[in-house]
Protein backbone atom coordinates (compact mmCIF):
# COMPACT_ATOMS: atom_id res chain seq x y z
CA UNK A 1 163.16 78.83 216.04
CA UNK A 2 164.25 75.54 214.11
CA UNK A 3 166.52 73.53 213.25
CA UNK A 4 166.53 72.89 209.14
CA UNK A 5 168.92 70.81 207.37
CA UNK A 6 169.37 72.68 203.84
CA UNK A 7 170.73 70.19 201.05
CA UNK A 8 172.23 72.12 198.33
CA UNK A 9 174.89 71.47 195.53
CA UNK A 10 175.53 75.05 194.25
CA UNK A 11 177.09 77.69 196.59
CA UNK A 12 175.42 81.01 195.70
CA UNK A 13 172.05 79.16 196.54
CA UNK A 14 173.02 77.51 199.84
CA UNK A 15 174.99 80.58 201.21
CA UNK A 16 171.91 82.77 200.50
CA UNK A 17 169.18 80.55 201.95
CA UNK A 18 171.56 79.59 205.13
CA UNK A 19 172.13 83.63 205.40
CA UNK A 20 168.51 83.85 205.53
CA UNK A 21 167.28 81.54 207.45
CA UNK A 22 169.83 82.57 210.15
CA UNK A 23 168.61 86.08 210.04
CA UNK A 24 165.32 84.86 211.85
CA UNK A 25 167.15 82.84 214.34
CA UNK A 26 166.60 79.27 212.62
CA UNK A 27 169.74 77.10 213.38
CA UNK A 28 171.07 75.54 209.74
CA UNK A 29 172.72 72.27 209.29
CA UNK A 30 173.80 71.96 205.34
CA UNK A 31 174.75 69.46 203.22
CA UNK A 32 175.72 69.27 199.29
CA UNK A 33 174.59 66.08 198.11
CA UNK A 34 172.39 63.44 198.91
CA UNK A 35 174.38 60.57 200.47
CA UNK A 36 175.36 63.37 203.31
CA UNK A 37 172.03 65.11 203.59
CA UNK A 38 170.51 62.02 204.21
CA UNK A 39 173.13 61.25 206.59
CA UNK A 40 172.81 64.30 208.14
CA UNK A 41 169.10 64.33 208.87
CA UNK A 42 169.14 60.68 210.32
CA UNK A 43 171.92 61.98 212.70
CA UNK A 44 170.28 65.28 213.80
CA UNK A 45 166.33 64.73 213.28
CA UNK A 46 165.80 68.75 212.55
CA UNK A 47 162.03 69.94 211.96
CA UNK A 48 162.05 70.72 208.54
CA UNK A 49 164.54 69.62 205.58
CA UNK A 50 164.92 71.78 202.52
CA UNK A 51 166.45 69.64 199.26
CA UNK A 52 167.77 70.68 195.62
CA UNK A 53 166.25 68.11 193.50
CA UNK A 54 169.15 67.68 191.28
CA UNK A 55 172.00 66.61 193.63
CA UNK A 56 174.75 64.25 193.19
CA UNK A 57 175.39 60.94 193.97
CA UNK A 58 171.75 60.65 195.86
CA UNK A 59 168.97 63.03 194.17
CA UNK A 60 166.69 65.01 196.26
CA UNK A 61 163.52 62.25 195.10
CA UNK A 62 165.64 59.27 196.42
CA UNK A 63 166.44 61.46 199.91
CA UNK A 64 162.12 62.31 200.03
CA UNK A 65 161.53 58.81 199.28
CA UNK A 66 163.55 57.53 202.15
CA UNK A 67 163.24 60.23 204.82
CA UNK A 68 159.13 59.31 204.30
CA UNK A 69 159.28 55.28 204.04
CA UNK A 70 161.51 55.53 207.45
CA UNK A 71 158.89 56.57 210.47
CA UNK A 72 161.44 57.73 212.57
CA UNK A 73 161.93 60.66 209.96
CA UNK A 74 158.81 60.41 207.81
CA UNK A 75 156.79 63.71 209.87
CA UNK A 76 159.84 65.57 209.08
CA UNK A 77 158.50 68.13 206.26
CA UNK A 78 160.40 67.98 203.32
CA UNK A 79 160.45 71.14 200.78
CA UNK A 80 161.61 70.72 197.55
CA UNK A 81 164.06 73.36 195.40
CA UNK A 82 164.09 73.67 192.27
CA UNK A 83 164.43 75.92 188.95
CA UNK A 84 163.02 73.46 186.85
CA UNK A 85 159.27 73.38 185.89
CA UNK A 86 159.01 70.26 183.75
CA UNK A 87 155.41 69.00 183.25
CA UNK A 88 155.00 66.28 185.85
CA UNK A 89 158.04 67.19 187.78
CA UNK A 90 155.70 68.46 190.59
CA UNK A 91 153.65 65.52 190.61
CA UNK A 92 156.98 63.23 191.07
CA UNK A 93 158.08 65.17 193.50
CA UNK A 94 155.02 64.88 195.63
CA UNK A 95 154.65 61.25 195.34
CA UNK A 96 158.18 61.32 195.84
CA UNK A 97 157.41 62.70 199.89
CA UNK A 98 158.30 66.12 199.37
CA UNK A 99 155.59 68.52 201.22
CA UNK A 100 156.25 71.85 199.23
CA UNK A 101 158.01 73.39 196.44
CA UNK A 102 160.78 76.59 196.84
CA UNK A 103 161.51 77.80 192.99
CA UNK A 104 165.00 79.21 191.83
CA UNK A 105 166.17 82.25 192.07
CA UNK A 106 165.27 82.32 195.78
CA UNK A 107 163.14 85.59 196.54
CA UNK A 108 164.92 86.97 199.44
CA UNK A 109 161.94 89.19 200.88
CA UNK A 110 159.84 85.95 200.97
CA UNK A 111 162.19 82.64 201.56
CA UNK A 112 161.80 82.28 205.19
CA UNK A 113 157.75 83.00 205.44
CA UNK A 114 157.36 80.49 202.80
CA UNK A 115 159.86 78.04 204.86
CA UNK A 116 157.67 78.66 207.74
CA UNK A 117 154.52 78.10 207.00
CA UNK A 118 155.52 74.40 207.11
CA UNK A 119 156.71 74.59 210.70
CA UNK A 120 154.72 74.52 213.84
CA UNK A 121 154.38 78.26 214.79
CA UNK A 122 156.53 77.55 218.09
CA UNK A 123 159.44 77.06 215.74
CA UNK A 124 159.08 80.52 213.80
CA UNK A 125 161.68 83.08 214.02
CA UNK A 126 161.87 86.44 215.37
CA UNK A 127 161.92 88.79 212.19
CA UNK A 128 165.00 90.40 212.56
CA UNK A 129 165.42 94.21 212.90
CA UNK A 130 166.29 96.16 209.69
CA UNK A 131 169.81 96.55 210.38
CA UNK A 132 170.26 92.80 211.22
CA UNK A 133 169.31 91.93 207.38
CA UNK A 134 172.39 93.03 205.23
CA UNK A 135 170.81 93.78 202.20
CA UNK A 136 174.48 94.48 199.71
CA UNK A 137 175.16 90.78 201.15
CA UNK A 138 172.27 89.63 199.66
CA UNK A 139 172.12 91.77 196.70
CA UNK A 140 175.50 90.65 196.18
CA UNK A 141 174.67 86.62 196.57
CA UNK A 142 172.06 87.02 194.31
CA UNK A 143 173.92 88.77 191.79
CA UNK A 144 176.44 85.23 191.86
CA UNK A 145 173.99 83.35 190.01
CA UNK A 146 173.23 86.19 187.68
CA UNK A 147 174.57 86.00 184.25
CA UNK A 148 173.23 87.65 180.93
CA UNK A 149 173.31 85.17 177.95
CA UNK A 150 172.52 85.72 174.18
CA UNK A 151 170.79 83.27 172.51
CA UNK A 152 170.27 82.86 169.22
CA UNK A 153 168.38 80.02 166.91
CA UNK A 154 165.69 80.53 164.33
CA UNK A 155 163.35 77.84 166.12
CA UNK A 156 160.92 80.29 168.14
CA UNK A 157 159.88 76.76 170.01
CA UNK A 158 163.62 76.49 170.76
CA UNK A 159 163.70 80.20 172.01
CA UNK A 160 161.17 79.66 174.70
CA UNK A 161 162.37 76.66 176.05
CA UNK A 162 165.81 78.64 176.48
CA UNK A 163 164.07 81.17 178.13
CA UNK A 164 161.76 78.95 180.30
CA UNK A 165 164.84 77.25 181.65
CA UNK A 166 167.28 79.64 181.97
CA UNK A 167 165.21 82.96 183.16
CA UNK A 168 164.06 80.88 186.39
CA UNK A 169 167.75 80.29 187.49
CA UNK A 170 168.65 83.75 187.37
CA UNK A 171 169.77 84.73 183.88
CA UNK A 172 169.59 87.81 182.04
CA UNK A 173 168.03 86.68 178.50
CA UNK A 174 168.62 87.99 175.33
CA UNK A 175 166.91 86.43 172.50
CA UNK A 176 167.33 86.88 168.98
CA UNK A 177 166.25 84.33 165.62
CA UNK A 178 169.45 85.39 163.36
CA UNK A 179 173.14 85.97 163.43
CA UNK A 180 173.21 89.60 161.85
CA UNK A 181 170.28 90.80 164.94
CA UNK A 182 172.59 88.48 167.22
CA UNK A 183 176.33 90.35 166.23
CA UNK A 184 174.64 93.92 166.30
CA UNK A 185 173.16 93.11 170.35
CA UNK A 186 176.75 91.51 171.47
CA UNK A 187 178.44 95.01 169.66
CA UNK A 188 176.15 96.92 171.43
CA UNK A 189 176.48 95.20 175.04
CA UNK A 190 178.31 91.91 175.45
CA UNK A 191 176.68 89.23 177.44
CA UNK A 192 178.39 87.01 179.68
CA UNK A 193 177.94 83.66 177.43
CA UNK A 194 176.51 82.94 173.72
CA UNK A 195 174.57 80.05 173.00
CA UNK A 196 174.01 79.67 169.49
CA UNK A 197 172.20 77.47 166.61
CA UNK A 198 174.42 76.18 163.54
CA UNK A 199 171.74 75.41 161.09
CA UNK A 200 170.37 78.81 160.57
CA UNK A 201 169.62 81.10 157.21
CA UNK A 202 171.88 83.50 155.83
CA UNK A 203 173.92 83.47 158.38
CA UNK A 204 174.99 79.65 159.82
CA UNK A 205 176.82 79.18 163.06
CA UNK A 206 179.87 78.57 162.30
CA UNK A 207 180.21 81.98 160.14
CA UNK A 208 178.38 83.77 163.50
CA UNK A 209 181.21 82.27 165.84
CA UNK A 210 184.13 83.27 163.32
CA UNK A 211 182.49 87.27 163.22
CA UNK A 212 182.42 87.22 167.10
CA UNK A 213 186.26 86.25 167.41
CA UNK A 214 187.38 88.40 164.95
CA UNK A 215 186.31 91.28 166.74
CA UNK A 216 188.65 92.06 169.57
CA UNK A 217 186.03 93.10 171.79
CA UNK A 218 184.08 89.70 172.09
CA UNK A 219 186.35 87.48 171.29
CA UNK A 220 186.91 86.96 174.90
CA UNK A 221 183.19 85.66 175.40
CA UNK A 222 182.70 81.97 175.59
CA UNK A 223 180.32 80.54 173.32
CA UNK A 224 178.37 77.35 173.30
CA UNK A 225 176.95 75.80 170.15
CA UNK A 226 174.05 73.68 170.29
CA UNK A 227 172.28 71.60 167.65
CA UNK A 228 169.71 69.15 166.99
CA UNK A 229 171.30 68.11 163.26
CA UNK A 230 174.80 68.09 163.75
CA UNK A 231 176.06 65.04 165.72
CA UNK A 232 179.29 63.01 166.29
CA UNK A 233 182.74 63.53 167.12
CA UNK A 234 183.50 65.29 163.64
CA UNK A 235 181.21 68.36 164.40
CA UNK A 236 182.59 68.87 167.89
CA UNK A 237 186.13 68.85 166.70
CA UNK A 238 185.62 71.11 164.35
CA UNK A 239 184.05 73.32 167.08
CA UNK A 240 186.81 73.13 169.91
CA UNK A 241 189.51 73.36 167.21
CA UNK A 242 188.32 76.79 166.40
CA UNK A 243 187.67 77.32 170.16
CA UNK A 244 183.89 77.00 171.11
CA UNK A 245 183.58 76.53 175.31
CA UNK A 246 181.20 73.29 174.30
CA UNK A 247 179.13 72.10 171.50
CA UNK A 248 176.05 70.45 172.59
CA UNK A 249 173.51 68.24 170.63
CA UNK A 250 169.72 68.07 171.94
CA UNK A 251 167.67 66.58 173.39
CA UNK A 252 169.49 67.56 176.11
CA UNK A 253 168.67 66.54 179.69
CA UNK A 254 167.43 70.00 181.47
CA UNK A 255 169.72 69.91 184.66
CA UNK A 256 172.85 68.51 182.20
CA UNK A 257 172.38 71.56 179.99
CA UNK A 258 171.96 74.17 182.98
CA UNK A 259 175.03 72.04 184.68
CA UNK A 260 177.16 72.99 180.99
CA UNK A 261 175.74 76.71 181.41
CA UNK A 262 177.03 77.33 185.08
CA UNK A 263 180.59 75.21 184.53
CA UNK A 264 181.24 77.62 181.29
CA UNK A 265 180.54 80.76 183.33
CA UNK A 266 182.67 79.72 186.11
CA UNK A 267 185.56 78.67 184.09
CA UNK A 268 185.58 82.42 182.51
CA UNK A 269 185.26 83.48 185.80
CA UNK A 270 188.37 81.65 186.92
């Protein structure tokens, strides 16, 4: 058995993997951003760390760099998590010190034997007995980060890089190219969040957003515009006024735009 020192900012994700990794008899030390983590490890010297990448105050490439330039800590493994796969982010985050990558959403069935295989074998745990593992607990943690959103833009490049970003965190992904397609699949079973173009044929936006909260039945759903033509303080105005959850304008940093995803959803959870 271990000790590991998880460093995690989002709760669904550290409750899960601490749940986990105590299930096999590993001892778990947490932290939720990288000032503490880093404080943490220096004060406890576990044998393996596991770190978000996006963290606040101190991101999980500053905590690698200095856990690795310190030799008092720098044989510590370090195991990156993350949900996003930008090109080159891998790279970084080797050079960065981490040993290993862990990609969102965490697979429960094979979390800890991926953990382990960067830990002596005197440090593995004991696989716990069926019963031990409560598998509605972790059906139900997993299901936190769950969330089924509709997209819709007539960019098909756009589309994919919705999908690519948001599928890997957890989210159920509809995907449509028009408004009229769009309406008919939130009728038919209403998502969690819409994220929609403005600019787009026929049907624009704007006219898509007033259709939604006219109908009593999804009117309730929050809805997110995003655009890459529509900029400035006038545009979102005119977007809150008639009572959008955010209007966004790309580029948009990945972890910003997944950050504006998760604080929508838990603000219509609230």
């Amino acid at each position: 058995m271990a000790n590991i020192v998880v460093i995690e900012d989002t709760p669904a994700n550290l409750d899960l993997m601490c749940y986990l990794l105590d299930a096999f008899g590993h001892t778990v030390l947490t932290a939720t951003d990288g000032d503490e983590g880093l404080e943490l490890v220096r004060r406890t010297v576990p044998e393996l760390v596991i770190c978000d990448v996006h963290l606040p105050k101190v991101d999980g490439y500053e905590v690698a760099r200095s856990l690795k330039s310190d030799p008092e800590f720098s044989n510590i493994p370090i195991l990156a998590v993350t949900a996003l796969a930008m090109v080159g982010d891998r790279e970084k985050g080797l050079q960065a010190g981490f040993d290993g990558y862990l990609y969102k959403p965490i697979e429960p069935e094979s979390f800890v034997s991926e953990v382990e295989r960067f830990l002596h074998v005197k440090h593995h745990g004991t696989s716990p007995l069926p019963q031990t593992v409560n598998e509605p607990y972790v059906a139900s943690t997993v299901r936190i980060k769950l969330g089924k959103i509709l997209v819709v833009d007539d960019s098909a490049v756009n589309l994919e890089l919705f999908r690519d970003l948001l599928e890997p965190m957890g989210y159920e992904i509809s995907l449509t190219n028009n408004a009229a397609e769009a309406y008919s699949r939130a009728c038919d079973s209403p998502p969690d969040l819409i994220l929609s173009d403005i600019h787009m044929p026929v049907e624009d936006g704007f006219a898509f957003f007033r259709r939604i909260k006219l109908n009593a039945c999804l009117s309730a759903i929050p809805f997110i515009f995003i655009s890459s033509t529509m900029h400035g303080d006038k545009a979102r105005k005119i977007a809150q006024k008639r009572g959008a959850s955010r209007f966004l304008v790309r580029p948009i940093e990945p972890q910003v735009f997944l950050d504006e995803i998760a604080a929508v959803l838990a603000e219509k959870h609230r």
